[in-house]
Protein backbone atom coordinates (compact mmCIF):
# COMPACT_ATOMS: atom_id res chain seq x y z
CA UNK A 1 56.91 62.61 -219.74
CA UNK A 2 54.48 59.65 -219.99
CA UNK A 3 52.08 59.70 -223.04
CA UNK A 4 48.94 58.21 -223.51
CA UNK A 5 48.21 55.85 -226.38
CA UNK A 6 45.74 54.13 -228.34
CA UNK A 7 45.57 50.23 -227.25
CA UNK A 8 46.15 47.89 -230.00
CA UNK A 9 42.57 46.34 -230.50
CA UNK A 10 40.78 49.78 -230.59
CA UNK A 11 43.67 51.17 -233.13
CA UNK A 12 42.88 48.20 -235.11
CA UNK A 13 39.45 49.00 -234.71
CA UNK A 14 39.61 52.52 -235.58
CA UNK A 15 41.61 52.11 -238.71
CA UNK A 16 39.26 49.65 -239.94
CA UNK A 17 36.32 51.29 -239.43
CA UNK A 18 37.76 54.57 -240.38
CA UNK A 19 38.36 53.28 -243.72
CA UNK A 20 36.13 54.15 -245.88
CA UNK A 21 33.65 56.76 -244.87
CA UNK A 22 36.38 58.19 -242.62
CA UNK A 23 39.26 58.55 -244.44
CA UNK A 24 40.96 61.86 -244.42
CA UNK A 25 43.04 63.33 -246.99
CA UNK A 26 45.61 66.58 -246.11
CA UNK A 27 45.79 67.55 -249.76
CA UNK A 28 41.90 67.00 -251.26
CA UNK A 29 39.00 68.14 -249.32
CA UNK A 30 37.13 67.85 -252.41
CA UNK A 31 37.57 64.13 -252.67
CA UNK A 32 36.83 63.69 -248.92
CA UNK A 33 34.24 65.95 -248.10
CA UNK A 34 32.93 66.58 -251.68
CA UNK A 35 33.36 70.26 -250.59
CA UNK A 36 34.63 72.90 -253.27
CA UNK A 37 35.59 76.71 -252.23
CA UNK A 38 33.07 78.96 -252.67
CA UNK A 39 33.59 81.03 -256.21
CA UNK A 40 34.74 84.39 -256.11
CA UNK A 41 35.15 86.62 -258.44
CA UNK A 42 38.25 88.24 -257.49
CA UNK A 43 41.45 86.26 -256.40
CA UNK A 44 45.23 87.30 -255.24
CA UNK A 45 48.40 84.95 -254.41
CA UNK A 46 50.64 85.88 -251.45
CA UNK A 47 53.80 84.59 -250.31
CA UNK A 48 54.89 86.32 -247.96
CA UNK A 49 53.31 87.44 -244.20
CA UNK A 50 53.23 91.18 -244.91
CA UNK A 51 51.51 90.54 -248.41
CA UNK A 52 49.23 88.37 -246.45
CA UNK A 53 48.65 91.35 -244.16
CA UNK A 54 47.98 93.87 -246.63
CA UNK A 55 45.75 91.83 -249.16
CA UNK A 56 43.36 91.04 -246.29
CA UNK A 57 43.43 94.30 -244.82
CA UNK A 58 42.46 95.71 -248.74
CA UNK A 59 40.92 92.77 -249.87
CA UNK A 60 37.19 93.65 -251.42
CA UNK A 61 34.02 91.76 -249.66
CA UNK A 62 34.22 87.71 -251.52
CA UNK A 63 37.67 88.20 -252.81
CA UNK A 64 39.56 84.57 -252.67
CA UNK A 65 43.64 85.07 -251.07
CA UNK A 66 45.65 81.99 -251.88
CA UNK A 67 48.77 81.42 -249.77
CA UNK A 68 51.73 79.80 -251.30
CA UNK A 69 53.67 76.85 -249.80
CA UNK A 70 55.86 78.59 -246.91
CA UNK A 71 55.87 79.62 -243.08
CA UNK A 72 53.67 82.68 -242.12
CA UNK A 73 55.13 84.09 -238.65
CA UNK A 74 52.91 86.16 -237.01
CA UNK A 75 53.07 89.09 -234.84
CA UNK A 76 49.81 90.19 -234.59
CA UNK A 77 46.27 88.61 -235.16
CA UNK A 78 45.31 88.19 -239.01
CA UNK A 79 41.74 89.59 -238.18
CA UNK A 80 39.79 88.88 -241.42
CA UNK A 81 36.79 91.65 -241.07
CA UNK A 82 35.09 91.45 -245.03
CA UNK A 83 32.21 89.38 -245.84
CA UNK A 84 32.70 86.46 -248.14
CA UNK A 85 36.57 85.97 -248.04
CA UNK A 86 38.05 83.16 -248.89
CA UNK A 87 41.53 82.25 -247.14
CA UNK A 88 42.91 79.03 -248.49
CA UNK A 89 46.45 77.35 -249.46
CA UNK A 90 46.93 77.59 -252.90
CA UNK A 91 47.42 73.43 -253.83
CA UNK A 92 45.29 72.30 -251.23
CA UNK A 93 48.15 70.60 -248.79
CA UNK A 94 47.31 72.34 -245.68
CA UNK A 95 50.73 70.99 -244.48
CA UNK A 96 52.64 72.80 -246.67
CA UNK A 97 50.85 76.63 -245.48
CA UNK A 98 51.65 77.20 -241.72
CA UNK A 99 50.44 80.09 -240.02
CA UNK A 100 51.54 80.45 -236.74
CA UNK A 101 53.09 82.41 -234.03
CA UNK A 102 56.14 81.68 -231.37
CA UNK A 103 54.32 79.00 -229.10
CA UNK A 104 51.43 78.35 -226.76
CA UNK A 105 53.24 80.27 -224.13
CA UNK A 106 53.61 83.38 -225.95
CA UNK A 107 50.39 85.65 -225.92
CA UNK A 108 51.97 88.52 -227.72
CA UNK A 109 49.77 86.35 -230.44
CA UNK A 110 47.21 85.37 -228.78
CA UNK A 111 44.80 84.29 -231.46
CA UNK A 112 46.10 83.20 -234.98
CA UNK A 113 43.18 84.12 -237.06
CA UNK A 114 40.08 86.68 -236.01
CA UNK A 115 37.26 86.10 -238.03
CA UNK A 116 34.88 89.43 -237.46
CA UNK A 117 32.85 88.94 -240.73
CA UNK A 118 30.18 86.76 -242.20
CA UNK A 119 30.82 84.69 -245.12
CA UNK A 120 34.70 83.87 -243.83
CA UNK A 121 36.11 80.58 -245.42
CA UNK A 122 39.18 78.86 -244.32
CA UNK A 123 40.45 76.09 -245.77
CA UNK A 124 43.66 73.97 -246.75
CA UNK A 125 46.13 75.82 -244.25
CA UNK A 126 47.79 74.66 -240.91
CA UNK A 127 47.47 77.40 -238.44
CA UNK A 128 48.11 77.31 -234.70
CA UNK A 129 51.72 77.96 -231.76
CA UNK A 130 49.82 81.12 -230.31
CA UNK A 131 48.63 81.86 -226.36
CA UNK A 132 45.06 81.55 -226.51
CA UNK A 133 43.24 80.06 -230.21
CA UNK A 134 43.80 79.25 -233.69
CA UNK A 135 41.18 80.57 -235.02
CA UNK A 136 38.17 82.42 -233.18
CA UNK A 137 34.89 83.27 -235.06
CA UNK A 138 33.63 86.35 -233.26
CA UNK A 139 30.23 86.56 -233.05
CA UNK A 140 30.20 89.24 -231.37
CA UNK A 141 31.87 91.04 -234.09
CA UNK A 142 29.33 89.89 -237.10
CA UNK A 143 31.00 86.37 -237.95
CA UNK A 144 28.55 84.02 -239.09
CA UNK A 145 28.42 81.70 -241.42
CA UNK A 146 32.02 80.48 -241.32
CA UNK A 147 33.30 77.49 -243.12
CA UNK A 148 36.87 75.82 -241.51
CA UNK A 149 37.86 73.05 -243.89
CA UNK A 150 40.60 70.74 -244.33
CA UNK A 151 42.48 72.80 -241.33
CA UNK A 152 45.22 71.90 -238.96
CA UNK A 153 44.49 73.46 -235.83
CA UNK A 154 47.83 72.77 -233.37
CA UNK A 155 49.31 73.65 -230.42
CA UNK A 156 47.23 76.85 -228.96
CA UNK A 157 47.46 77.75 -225.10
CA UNK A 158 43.60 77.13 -224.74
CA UNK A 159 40.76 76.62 -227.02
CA UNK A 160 41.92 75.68 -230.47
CA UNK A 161 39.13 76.70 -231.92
CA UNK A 162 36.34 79.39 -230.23
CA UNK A 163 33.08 80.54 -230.79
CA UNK A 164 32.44 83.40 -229.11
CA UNK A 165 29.88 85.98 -228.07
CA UNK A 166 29.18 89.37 -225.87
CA UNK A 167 27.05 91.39 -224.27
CA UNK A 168 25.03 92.98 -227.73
CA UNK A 169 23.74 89.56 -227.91
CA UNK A 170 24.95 88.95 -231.40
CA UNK A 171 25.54 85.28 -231.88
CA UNK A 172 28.38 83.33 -234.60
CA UNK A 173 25.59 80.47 -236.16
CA UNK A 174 25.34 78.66 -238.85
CA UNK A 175 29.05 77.56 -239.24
CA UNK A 176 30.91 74.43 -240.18
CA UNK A 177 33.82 72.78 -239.53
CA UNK A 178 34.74 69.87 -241.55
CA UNK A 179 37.05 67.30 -242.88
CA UNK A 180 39.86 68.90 -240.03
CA UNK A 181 42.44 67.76 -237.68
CA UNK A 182 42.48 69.64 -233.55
CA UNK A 183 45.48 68.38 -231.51
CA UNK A 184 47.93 69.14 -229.27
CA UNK A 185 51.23 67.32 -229.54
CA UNK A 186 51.55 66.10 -225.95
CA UNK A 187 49.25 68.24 -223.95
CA UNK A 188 47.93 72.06 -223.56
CA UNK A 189 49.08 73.93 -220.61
CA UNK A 190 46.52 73.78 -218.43
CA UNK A 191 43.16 72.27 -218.04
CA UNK A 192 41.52 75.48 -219.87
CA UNK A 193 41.48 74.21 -223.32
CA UNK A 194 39.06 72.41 -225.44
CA UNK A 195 39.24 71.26 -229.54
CA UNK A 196 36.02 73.34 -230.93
CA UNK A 197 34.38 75.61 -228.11
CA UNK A 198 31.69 76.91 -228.72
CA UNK A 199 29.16 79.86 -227.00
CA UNK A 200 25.56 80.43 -227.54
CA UNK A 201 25.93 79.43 -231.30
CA UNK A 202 23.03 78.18 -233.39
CA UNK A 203 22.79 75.51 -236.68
CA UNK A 204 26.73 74.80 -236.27
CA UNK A 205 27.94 71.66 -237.78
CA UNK A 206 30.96 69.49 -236.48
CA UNK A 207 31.87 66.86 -238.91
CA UNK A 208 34.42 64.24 -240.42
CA UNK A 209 37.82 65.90 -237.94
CA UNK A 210 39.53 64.30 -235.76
CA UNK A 211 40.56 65.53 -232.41
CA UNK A 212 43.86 64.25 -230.73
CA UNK A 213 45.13 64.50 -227.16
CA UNK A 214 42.58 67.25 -225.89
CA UNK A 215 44.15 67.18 -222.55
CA UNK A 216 46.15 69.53 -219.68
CA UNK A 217 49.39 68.63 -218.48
CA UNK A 218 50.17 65.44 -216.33
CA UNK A 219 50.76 67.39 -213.21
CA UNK A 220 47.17 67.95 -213.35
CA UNK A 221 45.79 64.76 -214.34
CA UNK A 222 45.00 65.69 -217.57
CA UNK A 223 42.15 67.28 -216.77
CA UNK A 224 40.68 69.43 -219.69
CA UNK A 225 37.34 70.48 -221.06
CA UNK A 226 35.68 68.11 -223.50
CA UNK A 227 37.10 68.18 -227.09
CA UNK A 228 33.88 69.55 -228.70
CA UNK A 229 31.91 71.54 -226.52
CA UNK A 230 28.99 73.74 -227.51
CA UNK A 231 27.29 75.69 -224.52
CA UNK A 232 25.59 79.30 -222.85
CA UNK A 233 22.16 77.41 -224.58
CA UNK A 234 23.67 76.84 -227.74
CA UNK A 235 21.18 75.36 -230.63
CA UNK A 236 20.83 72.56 -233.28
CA UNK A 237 24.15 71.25 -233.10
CA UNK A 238 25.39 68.60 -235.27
CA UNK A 239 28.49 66.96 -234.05
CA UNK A 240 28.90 63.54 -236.34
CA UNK A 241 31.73 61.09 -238.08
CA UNK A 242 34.24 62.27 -236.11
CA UNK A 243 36.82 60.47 -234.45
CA UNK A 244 38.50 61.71 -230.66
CA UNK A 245 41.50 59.99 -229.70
CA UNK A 246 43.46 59.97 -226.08
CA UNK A 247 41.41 63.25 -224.58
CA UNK A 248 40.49 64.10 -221.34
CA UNK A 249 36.81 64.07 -222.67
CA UNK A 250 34.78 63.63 -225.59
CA UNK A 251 32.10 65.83 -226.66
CA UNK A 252 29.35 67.51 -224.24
CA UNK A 253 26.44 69.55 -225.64
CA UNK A 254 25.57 71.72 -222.35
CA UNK A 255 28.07 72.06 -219.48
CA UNK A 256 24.76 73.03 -216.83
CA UNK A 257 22.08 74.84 -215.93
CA UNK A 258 23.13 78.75 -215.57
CA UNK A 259 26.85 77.68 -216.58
CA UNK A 260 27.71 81.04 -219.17
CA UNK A 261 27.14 84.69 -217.76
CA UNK A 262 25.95 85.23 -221.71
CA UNK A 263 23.73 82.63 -222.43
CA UNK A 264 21.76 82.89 -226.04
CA UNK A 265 18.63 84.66 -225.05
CA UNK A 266 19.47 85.25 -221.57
CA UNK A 267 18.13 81.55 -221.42
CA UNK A 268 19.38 79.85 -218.31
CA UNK A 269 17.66 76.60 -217.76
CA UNK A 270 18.88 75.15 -220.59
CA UNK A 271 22.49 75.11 -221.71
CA UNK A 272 21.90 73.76 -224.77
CA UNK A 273 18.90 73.22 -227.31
CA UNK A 274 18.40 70.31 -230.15
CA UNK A 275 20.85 68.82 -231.18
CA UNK A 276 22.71 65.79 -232.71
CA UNK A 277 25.27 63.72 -231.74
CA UNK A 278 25.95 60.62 -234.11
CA UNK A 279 28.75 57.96 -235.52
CA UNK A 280 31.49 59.63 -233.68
CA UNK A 281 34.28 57.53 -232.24
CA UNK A 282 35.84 58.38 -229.19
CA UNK A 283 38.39 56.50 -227.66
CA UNK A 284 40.76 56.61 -224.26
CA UNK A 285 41.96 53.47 -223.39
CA UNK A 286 43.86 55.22 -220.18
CA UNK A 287 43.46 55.49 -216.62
CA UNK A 288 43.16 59.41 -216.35
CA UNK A 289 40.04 58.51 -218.73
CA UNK A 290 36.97 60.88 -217.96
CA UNK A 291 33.50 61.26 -219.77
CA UNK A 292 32.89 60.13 -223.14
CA UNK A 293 29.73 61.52 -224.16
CA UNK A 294 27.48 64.53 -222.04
CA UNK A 295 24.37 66.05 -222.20
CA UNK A 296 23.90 68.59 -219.81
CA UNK A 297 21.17 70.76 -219.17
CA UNK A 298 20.14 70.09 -222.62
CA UNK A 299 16.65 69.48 -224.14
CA UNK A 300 15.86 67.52 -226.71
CA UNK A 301 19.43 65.97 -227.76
CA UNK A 302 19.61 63.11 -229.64
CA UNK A 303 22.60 60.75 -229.00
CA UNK A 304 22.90 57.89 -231.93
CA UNK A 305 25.08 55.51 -233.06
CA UNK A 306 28.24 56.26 -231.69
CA UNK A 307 31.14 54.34 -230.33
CA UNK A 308 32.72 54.72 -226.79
CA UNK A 309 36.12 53.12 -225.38
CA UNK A 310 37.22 55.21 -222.03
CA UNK A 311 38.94 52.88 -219.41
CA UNK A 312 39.63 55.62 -216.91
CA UNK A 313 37.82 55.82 -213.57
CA UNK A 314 34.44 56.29 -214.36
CA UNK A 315 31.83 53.74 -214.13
CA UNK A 316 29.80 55.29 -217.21
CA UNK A 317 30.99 56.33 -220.83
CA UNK A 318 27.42 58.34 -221.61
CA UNK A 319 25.56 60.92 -218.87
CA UNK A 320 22.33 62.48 -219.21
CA UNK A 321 22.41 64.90 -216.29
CA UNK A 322 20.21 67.64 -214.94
CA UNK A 323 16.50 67.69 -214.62
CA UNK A 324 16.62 70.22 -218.21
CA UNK A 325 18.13 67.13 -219.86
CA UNK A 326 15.76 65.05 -222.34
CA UNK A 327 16.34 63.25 -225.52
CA UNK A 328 17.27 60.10 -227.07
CA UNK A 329 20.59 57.97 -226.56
CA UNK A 330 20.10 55.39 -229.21
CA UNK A 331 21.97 52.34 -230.90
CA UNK A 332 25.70 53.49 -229.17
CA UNK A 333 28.08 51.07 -228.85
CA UNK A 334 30.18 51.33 -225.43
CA UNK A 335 32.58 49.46 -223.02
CA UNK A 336 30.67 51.40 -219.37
CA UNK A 337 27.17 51.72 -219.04
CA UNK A 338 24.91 54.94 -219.82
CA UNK A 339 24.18 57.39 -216.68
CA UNK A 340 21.07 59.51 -215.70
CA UNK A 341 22.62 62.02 -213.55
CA UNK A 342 21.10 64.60 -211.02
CA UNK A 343 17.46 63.98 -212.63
CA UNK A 344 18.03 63.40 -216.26
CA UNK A 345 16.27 61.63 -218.41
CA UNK A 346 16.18 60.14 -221.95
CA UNK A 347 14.95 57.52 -224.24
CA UNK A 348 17.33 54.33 -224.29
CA UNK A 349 16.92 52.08 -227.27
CA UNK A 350 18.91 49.60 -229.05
CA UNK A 351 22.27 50.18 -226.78
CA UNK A 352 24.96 47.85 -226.37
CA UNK A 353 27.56 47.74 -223.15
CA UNK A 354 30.02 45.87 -224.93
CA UNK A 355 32.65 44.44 -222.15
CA UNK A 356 33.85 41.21 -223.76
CA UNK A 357 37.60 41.64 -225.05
CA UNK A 358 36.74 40.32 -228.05
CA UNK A 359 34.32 42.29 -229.41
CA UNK A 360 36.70 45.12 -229.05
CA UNK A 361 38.79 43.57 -231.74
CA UNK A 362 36.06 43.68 -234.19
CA UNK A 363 33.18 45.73 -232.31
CA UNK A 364 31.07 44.79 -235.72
CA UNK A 365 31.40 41.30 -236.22
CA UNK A 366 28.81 40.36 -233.33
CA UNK A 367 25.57 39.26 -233.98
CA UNK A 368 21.95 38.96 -232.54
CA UNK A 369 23.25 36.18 -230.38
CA UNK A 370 26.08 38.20 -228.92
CA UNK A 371 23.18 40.53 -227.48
CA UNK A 372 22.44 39.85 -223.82
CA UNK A 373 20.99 41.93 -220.99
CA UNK A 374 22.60 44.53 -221.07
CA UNK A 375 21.60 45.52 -224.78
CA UNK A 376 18.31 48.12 -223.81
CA UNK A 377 15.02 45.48 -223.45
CA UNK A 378 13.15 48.08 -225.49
CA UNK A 379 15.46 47.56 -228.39
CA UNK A 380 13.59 46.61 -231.99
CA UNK A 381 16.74 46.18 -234.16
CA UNK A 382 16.98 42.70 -234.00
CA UNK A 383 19.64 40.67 -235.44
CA UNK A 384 20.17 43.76 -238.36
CA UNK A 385 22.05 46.45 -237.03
CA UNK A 386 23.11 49.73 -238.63
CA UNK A 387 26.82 49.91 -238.12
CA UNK A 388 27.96 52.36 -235.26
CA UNK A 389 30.14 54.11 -237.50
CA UNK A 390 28.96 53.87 -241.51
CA UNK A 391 24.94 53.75 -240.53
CA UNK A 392 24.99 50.92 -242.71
CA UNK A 393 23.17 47.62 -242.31
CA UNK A 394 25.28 45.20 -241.21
């Protein structure tokens, strides 16, 4: 089985401009993310899988359930249904707390945790090995307001994580997911799998995770849906500081006019609203390389500061496409030039197409007189940039 890596210069690269503002830690989201879990007034401590079971089943509306070090098989969904709870590992090492099931083929388990409440928080755990997700926030079923921090999301047989939504037009919003790590360990099983996806969802947050080898299998090119993908006129998304490594593609607000049967609103034009996309890092250095960044059918995105490596067979990195599509794409660094597809348009300012080898070994060390004509003419920055990753002038 061949497997895609990371080319030297943009490892180097990533590692040295992930240090820093980037930097992850498995065992302290509180020094990372300077995120603490919400207070609660009453708390329990599990160890097993049944006592898991039963103190969530029992568990009183904002009641905190600490898991213990140790395996927790599943053979069922843990469906956490009471407002407020708080599911965390107990010392914060989410690699020591594994929830999972028998493997991405078995959909006896198809989703690890159901969250069907508002006020859910997960945090500090690994979870993942099912059929379908990891975890899936139910909007449909009253979740809103979900916080996923310091998670391990790994090895599901299609969307690690999902946002969902039905018919009673009841949405998941105002969620985050932080300070978290989506992969797959070689690839998912088909092309119908995606690191965050996300339906009709408003005021969600994306930030600080890092998304690894969102992809299908070889014998299909690797074709899979982009790692973060919010859609079906989803709103005021903020996807930023994250960093996607070896995926089939990066992160697309919008997938097209019309694309969900339950768009927010019954809106159809758009396929998604607002929105921010900034200081990500996205990389694919190989052939089967697809999009890096996509707005589609979505009005008024901004796209800022970012930086794009895909070497695959493209001739862009960024699209704008559809007529719906408007917005900013603003001060990105990339190795293939920005696209206006099929009638969509944006503001361009202060973007570099960066194809000289050796600014790829140190994409921040070049300077005003590096810029030439493919930097955007209506560009005001001057020789003071703000760096693609930290924001900071350098």
């Amino acid at each position: 089985m061949r497997t895609a890596g990371v080319a030297p210069a943009i490892a180097l690269f990533i590692v040295l401009a992930a240090a820093g503002t980037l930097a992850r830690s498995a065992s302290s989201i509180e020094d990372t993310c300077g995120w603490r879990p919400p207070a609660t007034a009453l708390s329990e401590t599990v160890g097993t899988t049944a006592d898991l079971f039963r103190a969530v089943a029992g568990a009183a509306p904002d009641t905190t359930i600490l898991l213990a070090d140790g395996e927790y098989r599943l053979e069922r969904t843990l469906e956490i249904g009471r407002p407020g709870l708080v599911l965390r590992g107990q010392t914060g090492n989410r690699s020591k707390v594994v929830i999972r099931g028998a493997g991405m083929a078995d959909t006896r388990v198809g989703v690890a945790i159901g969250v069907s409440a508002p006020r859910v928080t997960i945090a500090d755990l690994t979870v993942g090995y099912v059929g379908y997700h990891g975890i899936q926030i139910r909007g449909e079923l009253g979740a809103s307001n979900t916080a996923v921090h310091n998670v391990h999301v790994i090895d599901t047989g299609q969307q690690l994580l999902k946002g969902s939504t039905g018919a009673q037009a009841v949405y998941a919003d105002n969620c985050i997911v932080a300070c978290s790590t989506f992969e797959y360990t070689d690839h998912a099983p088909s092309d119908y799998t995606n690191g965050v996806d996300v339906l009709a969802g408003k005021g969600w947050t994306v930030r600080d995770s890092t998304f690894k080898r969102i992809r299908g299998p070889e014998s299909a090119g690797w074709a899979a849906g982009p790692a973060v993908l919010f859609w079906a006129n989803s709103q005021d998304t903020i996807i930023e500081r994250n960093t996607i490594l070896d995926s089939f593609r990066g992160i697309a607000l919008g997938l097209g006019p019309g694309a969900s049967s339950l768009p927010r609103d019954g809106e159809r034009r758009f396929d998604h609203q607002g929105g921010v996309i900034r200081d990500n890092v996205i990389s694919n250095r190989a052939q089967w390389a697809d999009e890096g960044i996509e707005a589609n059918a979505a009005r008024d995105v901004s796209i800022d500061s970012n930086t794009v490596m895909v070497e695959g067979q493209l001739g862009w990195s960024i699209s704008v496409r559809f007529p719906t599509t408007t917005g900013r794409v603003r001060n990105n660094l990339t190795n293939r030039r920005i696209l206006f597809r099929n009638g969509g348009q944006a503001v361009l300012d202060g973007n570099v197409v960066a194809d000289r080898p050796d600014w790829l070994l140190d994409p921040f060390a070049y300077s005003s007189s590096n810029e030439d004509s493919r930097t955007d003419r209506s560009s005001s920055l001057g020789g003071s940039r703000r760096s693609f990753v930290t924001g900071e002038i350098r």
